[in-house]
N, C-alpha and C. Protein backbone atom coordinates (compact mmCIF):
# COMPACT_ATOMS: atom_id res chain seq x y z
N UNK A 1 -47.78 62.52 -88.57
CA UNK A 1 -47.93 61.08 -88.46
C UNK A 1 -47.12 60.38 -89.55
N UNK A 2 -46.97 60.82 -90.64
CA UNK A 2 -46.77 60.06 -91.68
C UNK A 2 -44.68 60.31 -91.55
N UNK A 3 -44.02 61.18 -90.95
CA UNK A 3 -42.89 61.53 -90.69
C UNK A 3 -42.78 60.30 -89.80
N UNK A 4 -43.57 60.28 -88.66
CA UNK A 4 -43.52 59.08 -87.78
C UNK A 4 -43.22 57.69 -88.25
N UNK A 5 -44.31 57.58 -89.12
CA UNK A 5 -44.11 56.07 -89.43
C UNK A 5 -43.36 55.76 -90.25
N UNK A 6 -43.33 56.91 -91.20
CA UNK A 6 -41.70 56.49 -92.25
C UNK A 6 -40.65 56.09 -91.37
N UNK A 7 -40.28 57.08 -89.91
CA UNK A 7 -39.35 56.70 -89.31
C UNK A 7 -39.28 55.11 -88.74
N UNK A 8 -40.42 54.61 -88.44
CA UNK A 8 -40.53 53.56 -87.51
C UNK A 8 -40.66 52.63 -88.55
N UNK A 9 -41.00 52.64 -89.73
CA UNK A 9 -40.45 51.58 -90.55
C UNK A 9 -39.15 51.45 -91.59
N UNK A 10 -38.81 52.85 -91.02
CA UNK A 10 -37.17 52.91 -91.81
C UNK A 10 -36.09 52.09 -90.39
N UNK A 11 -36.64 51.63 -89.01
CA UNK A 11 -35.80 51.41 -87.74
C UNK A 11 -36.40 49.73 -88.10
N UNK A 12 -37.96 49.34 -88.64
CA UNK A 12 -37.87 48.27 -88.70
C UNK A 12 -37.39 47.76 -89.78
N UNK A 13 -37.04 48.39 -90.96
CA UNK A 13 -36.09 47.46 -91.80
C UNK A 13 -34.44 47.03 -91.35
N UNK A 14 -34.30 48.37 -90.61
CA UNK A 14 -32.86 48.28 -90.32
C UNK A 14 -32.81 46.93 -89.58
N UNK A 15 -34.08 47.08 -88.20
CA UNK A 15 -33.68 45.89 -87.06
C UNK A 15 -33.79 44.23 -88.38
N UNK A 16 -35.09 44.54 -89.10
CA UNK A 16 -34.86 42.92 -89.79
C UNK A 16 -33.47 42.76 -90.17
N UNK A 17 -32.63 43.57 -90.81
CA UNK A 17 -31.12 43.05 -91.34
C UNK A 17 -30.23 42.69 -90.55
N UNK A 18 -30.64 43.46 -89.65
CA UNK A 18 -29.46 43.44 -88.17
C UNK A 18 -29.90 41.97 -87.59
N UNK A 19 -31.31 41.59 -87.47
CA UNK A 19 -31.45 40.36 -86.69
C UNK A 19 -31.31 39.42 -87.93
N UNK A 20 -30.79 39.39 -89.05
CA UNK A 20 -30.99 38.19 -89.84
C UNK A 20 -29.73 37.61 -89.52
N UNK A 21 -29.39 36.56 -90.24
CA UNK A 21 -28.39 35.52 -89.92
C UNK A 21 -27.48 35.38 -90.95
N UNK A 22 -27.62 36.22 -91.76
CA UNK A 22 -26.86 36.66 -92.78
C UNK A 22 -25.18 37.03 -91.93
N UNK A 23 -23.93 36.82 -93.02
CA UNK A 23 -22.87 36.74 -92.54
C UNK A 23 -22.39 38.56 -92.13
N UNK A 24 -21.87 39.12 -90.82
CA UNK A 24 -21.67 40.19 -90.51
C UNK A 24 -21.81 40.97 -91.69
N UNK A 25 -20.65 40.87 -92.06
CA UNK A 25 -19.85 41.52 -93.22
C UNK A 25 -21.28 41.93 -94.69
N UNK A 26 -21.93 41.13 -94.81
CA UNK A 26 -23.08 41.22 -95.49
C UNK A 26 -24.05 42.23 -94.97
N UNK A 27 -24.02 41.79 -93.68
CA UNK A 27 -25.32 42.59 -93.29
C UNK A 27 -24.78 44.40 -93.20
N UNK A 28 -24.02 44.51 -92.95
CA UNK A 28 -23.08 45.85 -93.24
C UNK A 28 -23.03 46.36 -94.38
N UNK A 29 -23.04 45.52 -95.51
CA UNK A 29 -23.13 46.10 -96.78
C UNK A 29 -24.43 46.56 -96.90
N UNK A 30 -25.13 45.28 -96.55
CA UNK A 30 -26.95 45.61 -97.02
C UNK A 30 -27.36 47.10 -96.28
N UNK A 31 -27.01 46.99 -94.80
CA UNK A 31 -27.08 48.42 -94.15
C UNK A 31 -26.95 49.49 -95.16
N UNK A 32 -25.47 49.81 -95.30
CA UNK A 32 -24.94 50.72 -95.91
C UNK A 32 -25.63 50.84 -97.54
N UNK A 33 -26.47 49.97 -97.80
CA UNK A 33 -26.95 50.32 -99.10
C UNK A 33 -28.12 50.40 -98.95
N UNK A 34 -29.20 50.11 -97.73
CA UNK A 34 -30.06 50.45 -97.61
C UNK A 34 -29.94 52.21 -97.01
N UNK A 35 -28.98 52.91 -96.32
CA UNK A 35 -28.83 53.84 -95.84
C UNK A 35 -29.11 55.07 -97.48
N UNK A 36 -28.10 54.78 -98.72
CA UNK A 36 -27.98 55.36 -99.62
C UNK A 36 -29.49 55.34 -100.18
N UNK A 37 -30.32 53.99 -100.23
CA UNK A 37 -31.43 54.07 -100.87
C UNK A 37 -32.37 54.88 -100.12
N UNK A 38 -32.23 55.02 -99.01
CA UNK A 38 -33.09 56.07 -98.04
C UNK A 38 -32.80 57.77 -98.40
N UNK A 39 -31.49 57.87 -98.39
CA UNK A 39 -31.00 59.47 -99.06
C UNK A 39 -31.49 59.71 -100.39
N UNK A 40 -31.32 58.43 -101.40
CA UNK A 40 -31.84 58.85 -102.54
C UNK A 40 -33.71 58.88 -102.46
N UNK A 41 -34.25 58.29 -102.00
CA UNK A 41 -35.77 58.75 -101.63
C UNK A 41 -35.89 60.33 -101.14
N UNK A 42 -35.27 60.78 -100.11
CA UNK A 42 -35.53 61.56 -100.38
C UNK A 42 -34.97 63.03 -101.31
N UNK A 43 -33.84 62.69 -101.57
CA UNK A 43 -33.07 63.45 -102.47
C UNK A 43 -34.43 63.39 -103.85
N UNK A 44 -34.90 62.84 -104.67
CA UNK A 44 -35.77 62.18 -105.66
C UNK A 44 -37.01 63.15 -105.11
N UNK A 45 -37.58 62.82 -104.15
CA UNK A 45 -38.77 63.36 -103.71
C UNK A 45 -38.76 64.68 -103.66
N UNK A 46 -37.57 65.26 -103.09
CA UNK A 46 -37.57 66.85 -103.37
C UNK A 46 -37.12 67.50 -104.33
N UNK A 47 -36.56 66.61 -105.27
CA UNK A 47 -36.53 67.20 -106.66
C UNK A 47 -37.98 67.01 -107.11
N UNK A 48 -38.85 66.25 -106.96
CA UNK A 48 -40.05 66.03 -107.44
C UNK A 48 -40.91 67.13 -107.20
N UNK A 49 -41.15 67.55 -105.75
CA UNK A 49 -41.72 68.21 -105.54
C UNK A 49 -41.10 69.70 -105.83
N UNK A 50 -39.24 70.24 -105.95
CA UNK A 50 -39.53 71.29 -106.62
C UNK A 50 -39.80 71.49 -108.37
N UNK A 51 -39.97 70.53 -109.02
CA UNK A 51 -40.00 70.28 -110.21
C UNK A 51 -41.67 70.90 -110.06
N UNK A 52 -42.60 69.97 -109.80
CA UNK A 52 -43.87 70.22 -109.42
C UNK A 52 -44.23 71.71 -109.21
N UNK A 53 -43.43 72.10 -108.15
CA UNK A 53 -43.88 73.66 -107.88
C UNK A 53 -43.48 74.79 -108.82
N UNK A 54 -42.33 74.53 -109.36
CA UNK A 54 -41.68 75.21 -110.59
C UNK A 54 -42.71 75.58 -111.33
N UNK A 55 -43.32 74.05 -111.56
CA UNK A 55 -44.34 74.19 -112.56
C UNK A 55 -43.54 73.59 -114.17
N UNK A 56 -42.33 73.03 -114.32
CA UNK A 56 -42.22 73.20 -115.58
C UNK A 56 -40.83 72.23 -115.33
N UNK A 57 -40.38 71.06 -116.79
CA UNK A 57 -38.79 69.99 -116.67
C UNK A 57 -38.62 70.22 -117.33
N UNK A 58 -37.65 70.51 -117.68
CA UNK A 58 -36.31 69.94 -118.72
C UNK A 58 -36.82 67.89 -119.17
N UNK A 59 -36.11 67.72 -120.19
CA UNK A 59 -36.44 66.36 -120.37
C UNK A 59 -35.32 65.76 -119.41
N UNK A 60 -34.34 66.54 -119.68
CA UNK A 60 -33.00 66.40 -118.72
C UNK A 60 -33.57 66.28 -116.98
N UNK A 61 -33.96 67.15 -116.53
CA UNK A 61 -34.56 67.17 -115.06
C UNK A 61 -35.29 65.87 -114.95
N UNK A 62 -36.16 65.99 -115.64
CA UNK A 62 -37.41 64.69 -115.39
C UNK A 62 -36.94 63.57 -115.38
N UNK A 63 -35.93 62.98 -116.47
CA UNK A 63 -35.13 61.94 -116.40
C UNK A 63 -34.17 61.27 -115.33
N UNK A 64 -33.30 63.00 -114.14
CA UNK A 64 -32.82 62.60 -113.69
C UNK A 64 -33.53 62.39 -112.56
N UNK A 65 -34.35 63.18 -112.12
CA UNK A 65 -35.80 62.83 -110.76
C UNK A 65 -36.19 61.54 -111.03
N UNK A 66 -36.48 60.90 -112.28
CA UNK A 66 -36.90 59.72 -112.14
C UNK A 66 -35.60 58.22 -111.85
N UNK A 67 -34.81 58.91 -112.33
CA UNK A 67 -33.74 57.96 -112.17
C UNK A 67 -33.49 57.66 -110.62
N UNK A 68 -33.32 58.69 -109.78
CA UNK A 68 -33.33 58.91 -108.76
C UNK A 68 -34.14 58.58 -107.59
N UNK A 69 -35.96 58.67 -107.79
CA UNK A 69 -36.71 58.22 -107.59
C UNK A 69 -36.83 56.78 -107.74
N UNK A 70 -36.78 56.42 -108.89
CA UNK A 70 -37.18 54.88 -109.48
C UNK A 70 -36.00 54.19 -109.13
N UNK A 71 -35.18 54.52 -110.13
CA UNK A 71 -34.39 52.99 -109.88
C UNK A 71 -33.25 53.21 -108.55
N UNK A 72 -33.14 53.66 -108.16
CA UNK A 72 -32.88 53.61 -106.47
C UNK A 72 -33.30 52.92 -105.92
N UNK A 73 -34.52 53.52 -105.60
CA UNK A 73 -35.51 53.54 -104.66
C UNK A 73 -36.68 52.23 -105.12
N UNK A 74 -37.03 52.06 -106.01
CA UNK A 74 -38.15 50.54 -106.57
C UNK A 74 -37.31 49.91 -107.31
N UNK A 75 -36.26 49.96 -107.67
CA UNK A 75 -35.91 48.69 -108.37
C UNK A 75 -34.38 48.12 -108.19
N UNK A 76 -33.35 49.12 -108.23
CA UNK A 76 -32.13 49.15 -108.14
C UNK A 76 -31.56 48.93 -106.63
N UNK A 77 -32.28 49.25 -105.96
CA UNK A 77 -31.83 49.32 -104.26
C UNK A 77 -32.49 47.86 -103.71
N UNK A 78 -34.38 47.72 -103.93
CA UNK A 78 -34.42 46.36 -103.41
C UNK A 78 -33.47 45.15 -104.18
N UNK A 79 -32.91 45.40 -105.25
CA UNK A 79 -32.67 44.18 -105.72
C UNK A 79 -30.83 44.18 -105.15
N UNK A 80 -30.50 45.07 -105.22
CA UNK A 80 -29.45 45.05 -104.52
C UNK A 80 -29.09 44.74 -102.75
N UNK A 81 -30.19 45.38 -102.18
CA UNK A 81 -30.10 44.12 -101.25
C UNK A 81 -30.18 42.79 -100.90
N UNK A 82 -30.95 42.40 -101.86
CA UNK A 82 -31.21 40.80 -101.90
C UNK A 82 -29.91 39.99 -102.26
N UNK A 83 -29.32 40.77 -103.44
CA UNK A 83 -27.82 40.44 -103.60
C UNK A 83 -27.14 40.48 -103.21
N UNK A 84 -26.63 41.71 -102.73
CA UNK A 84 -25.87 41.54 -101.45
C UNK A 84 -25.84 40.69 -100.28
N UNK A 85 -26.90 40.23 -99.84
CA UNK A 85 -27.43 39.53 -98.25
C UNK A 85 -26.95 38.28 -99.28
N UNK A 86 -27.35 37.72 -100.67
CA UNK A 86 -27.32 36.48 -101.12
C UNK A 86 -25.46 36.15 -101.55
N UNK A 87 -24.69 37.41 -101.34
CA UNK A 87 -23.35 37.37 -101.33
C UNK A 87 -22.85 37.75 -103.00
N UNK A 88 -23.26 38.28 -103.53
CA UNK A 88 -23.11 38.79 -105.19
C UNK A 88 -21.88 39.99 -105.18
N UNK A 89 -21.24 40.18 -105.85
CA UNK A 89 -20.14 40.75 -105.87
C UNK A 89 -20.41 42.03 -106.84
N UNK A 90 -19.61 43.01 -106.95
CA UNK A 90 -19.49 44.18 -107.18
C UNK A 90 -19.80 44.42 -109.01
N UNK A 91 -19.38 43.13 -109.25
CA UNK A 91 -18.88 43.36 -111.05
C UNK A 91 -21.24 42.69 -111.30
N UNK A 92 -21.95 42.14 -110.25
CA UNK A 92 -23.03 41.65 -110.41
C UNK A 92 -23.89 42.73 -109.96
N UNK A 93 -23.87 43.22 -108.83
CA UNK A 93 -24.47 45.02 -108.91
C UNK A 93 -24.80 45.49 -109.75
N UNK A 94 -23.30 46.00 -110.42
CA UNK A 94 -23.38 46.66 -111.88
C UNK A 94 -23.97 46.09 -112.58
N UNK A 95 -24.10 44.97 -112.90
CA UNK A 95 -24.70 44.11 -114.15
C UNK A 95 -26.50 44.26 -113.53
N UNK A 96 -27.20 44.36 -112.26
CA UNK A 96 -28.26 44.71 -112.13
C UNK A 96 -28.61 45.94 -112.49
N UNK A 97 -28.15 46.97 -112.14
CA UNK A 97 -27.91 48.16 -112.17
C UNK A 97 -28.32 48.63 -113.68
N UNK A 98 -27.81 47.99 -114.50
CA UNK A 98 -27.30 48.23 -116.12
C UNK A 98 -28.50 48.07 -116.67
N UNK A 99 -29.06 46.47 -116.23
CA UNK A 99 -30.36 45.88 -116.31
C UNK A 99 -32.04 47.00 -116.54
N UNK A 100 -31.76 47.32 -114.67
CA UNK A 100 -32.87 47.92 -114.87
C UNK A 100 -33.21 49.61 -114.74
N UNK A 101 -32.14 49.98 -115.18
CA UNK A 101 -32.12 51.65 -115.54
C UNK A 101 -32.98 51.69 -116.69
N UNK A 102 -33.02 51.29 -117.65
CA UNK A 102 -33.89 51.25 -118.93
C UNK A 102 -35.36 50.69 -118.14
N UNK A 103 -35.15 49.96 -117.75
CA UNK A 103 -36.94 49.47 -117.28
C UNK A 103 -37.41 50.23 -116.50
N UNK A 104 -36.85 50.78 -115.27
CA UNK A 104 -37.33 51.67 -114.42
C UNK A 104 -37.67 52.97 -115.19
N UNK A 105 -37.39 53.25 -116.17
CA UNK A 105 -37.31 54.37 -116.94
C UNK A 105 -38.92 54.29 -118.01
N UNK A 106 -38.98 52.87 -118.19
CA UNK A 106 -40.17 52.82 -118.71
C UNK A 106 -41.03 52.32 -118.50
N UNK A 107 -41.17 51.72 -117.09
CA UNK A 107 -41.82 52.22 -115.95
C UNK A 107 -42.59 53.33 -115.85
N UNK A 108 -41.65 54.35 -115.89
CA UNK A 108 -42.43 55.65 -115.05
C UNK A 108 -43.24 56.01 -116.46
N UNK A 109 -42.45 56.13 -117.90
CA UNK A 109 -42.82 56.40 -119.36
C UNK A 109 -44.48 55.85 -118.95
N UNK A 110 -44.40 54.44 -118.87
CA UNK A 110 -45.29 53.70 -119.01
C UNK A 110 -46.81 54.33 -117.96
N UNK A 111 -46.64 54.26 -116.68
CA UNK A 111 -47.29 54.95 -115.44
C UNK A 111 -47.75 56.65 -116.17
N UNK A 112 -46.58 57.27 -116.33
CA UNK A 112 -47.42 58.61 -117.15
C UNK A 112 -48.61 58.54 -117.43
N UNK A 113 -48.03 57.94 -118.91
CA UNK A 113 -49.24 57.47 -119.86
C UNK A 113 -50.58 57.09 -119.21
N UNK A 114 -50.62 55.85 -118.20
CA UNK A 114 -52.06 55.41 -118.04
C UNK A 114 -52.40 56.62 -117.21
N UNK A 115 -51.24 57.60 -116.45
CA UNK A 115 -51.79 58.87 -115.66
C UNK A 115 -53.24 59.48 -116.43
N UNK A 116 -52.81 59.46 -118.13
CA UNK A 116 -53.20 60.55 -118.81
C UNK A 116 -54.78 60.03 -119.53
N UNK A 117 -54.10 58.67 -119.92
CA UNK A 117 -55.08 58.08 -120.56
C UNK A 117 -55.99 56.53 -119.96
N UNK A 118 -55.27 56.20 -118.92
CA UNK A 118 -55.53 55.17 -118.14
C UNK A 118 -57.25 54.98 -117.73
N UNK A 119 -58.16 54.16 -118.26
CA UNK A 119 -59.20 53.89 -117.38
C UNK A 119 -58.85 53.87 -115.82
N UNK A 120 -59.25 54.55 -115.04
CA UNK A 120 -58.94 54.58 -113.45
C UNK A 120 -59.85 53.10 -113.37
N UNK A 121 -60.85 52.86 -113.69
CA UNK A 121 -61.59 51.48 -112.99
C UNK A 121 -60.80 49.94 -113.36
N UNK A 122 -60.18 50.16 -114.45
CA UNK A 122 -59.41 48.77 -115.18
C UNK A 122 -58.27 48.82 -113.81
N UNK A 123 -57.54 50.49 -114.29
CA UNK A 123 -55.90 50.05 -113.51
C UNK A 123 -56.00 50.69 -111.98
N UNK A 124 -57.33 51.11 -111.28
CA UNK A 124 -57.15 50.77 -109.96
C UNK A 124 -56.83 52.48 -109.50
N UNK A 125 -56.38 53.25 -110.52
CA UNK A 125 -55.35 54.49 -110.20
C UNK A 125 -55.92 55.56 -110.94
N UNK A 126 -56.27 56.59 -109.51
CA UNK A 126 -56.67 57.89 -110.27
C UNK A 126 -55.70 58.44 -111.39
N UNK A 127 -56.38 59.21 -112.40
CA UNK A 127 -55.34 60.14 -113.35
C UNK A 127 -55.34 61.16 -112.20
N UNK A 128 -54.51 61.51 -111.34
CA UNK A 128 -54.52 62.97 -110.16
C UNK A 128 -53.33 63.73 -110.91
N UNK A 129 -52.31 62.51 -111.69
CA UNK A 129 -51.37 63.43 -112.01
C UNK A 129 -51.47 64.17 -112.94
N UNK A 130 -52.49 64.24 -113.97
CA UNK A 130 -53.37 65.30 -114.55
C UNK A 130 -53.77 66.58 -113.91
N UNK A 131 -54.58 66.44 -113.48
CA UNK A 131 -55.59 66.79 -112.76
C UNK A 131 -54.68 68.10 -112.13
N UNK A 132 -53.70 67.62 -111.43
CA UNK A 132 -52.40 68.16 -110.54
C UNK A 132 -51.74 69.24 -111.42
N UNK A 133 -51.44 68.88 -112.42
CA UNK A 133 -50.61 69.69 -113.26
C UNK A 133 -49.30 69.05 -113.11
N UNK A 134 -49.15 67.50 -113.08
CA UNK A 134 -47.82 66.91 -112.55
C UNK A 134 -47.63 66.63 -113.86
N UNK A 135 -46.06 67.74 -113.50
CA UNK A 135 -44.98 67.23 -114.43
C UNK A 135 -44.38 65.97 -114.73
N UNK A 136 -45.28 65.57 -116.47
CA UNK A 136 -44.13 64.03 -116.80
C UNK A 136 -43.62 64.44 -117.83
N UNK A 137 -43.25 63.84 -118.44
CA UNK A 137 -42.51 63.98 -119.94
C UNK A 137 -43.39 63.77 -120.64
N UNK A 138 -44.59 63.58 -120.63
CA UNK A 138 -45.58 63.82 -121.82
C UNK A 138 -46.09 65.13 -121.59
N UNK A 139 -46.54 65.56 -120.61
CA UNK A 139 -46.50 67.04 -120.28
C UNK A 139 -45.67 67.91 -121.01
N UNK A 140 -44.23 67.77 -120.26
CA UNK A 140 -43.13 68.50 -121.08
C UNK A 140 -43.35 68.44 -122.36
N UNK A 141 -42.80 67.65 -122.99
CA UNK A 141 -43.30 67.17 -124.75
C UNK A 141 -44.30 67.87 -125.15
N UNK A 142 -45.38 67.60 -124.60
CA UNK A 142 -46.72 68.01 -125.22
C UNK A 142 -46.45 69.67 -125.03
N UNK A 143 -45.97 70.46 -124.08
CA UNK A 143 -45.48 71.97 -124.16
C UNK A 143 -44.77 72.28 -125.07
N UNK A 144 -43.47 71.78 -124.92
CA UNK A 144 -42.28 71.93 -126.06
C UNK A 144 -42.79 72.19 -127.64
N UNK A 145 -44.15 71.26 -127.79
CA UNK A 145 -44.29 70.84 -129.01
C UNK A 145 -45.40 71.99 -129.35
N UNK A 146 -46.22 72.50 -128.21
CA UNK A 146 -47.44 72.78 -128.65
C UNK A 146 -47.40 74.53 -128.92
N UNK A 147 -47.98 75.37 -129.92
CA UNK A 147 -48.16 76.60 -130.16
C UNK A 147 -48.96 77.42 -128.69
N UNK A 148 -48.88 78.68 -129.18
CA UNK A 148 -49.76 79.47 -128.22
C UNK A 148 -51.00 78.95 -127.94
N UNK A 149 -51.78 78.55 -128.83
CA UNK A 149 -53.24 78.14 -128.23
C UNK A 149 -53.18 76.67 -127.85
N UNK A 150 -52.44 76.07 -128.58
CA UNK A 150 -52.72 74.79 -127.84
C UNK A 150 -51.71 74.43 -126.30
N UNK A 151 -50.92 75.69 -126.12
CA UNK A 151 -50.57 75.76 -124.66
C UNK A 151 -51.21 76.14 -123.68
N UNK A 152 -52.49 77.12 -123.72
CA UNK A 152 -53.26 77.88 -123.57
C UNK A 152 -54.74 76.59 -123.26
N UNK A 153 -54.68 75.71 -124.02
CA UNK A 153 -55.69 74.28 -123.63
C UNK A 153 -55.17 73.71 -122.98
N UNK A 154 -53.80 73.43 -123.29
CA UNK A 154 -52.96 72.39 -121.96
C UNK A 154 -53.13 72.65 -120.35
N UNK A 155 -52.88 73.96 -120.85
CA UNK A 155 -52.64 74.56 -119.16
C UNK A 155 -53.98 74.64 -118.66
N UNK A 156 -54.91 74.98 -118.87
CA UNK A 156 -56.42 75.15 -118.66
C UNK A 156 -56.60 73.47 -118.37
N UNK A 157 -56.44 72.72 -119.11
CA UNK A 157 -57.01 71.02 -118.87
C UNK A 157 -55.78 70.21 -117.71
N UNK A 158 -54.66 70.57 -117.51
CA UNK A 158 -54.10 70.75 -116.44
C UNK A 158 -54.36 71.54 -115.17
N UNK A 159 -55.22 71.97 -115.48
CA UNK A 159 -55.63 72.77 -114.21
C UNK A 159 -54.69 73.43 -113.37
N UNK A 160 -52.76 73.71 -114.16
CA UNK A 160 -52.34 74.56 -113.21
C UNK A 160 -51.32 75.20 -114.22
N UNK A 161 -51.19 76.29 -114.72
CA UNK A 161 -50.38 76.96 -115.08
C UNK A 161 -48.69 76.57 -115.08
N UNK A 162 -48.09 75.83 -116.15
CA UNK A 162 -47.34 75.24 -116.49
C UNK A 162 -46.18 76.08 -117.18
């Protein structure tokens, strides 16, 4: 089901661009950059999930899954369509682009964190990525950093062998 409806709302974004009134030439771009933000979703997602199964990132890996994930896909891609359709030029992309690579980045920094330490009733959101044994960069870190026994608590309070 869920293959399904990704599909049928990846055909209804396409049809909204195609029926807008936006100038050809625009709507072709927006296409073609909504097409890339769709590859990078899932390109992102299956690095995620083999990162996940690995069990174990690089700070290097995690950084680039999230780059990939995030600012593509939530921040870099919607805003680039809007620009594009609004007629913004190539040298203004980049200048979004530039923008929110650092924010999307601490973003996810940020999301970790309440993963770990977050009241679930304030912010709405289970800690699962605990729970999971999901690899963030406080994870990583907290491995990198930690001796035999206190890897030995990590992995046990992670609940998955890291």
């Amino acid at each position: 089901m869920a293959i399904i409806i990704g599909d049928m709302v990846g055909a209804l974004g396409n049809q909204i661009i195609f029926e807008s009134n936006f100038k050809p030439q625009r709507v072709i771009q927006a296409l073609h950059r909504l097409q890339g933000i769709v590859s990078f979703t899932w390109v992102g997602q299956t690095e995620d999930i083999y990162i996940e199964n690995k069990g174990k990132a690089t700070e290097k890996e995690y950084f680039r899954c999230m780059k990939i994930k995030l600012l593509n896909t939530l921040f870099e891609g919607p805003l680039h369509l809007g620009a594009i359709l609004a007629g913004a030029d190539e040298k203004f992309l980049k200048a979004l682009s530039e923008i929110f690579h650092t924010d999307s980045i601490a973003f996810q920094i940020q999301d970790d964190i309440l993963g770990v330490f977050g009241n679930e009733k304030k912010i709405g959101n289970q800690s699962a990525q605990t729970s999971a044994g999901k690899q963030t960069i406080l994870v990583s870190k907290a491995l990198e950093k930690a001796d035999s026994r206190q890897r030995n608590i990590l992995n046990s309070t992670l609940a998955k062998k890291i």
